[in-house]
Protein backbone atom coordinates (compact mmCIF):
# COMPACT_ATOMS: atom_id res chain seq x y z
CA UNK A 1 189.50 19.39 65.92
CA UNK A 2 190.81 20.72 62.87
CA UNK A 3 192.38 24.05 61.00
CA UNK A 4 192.60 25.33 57.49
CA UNK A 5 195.48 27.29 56.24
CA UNK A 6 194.29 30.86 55.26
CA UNK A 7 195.94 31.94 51.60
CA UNK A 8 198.63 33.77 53.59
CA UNK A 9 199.61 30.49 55.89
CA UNK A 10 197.38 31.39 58.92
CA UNK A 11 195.69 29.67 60.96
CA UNK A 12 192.53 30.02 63.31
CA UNK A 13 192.86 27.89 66.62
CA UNK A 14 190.04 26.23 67.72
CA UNK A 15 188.25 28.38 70.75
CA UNK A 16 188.21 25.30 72.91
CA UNK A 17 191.78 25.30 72.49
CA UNK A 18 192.37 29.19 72.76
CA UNK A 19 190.36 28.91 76.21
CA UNK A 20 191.74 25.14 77.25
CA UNK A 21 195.48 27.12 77.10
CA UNK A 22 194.43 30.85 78.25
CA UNK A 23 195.47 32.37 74.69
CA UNK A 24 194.36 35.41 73.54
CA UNK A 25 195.07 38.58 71.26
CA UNK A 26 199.28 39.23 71.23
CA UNK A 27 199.93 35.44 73.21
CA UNK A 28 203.22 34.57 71.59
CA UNK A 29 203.62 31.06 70.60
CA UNK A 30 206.97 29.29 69.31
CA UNK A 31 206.72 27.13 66.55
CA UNK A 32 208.70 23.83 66.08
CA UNK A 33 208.62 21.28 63.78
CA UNK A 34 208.88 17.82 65.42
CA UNK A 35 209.13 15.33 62.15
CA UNK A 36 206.64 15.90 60.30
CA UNK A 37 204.30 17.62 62.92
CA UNK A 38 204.28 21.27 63.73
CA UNK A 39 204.30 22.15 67.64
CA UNK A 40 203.34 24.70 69.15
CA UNK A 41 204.49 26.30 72.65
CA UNK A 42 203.16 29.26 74.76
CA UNK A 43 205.78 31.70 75.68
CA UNK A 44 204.91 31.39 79.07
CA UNK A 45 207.95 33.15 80.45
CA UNK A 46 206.48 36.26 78.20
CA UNK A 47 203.38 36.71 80.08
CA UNK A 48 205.29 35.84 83.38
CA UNK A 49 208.00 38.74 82.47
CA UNK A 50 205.10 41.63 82.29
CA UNK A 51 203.82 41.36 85.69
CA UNK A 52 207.08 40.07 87.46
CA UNK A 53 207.92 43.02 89.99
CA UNK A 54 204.31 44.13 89.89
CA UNK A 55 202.89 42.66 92.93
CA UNK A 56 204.72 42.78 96.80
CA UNK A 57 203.61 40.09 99.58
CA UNK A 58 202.79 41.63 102.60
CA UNK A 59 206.20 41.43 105.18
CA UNK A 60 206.71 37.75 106.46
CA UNK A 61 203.86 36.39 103.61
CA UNK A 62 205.63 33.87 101.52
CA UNK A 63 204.24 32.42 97.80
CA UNK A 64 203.67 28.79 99.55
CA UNK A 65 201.36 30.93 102.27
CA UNK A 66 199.73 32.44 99.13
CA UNK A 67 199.00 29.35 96.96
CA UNK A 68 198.12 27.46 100.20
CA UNK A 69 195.12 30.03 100.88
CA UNK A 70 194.17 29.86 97.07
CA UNK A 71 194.14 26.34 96.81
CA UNK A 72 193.88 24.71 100.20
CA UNK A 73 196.90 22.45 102.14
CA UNK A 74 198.73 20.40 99.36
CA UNK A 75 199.91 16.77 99.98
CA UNK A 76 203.11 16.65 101.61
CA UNK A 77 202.45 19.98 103.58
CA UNK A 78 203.26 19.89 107.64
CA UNK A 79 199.76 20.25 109.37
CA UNK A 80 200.18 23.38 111.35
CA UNK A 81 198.89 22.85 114.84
């Protein structure tokens, strides 16, 4: 995949790698150069830090119980009886 550099340094991102990483209008990204490539990182704690405090388990529901329905039993969990 590639990019050109717009006359005022941007960008465009290809969409396969907009939709591979969930990015979309106002997803900040940190830049870093790493020799002589440029990285980029999503600010995931961003997006984390708008909806923490947003959603409440219901009493005795923990996020394992949660991500267990969502995504079925994960290796190393105890098999309930």
């Amino acid at each position: 995949m590639e990019a050109t550099v717009a006359e005022r340094g941007q960008i465009t991102l290809p969409k396969a790698v907009r939709d591979a990483l969930g990015l979309t209008k106002g997803t900040r990204l940190r830049v870093e150069l790493e020799g002589g490539r440029i990285v980029l990182h999503k600010e995931v704690q961003d997006a984390l830090s708008r909806v923490r405090g947003r959603f409440k388990l219901p009493e005795g529901v923990t996020t394992d119980d949660v991500m267990r329905e969502l995504r079925g039993r994960a290796p190393g969990d105890p098999i309930e009886p």
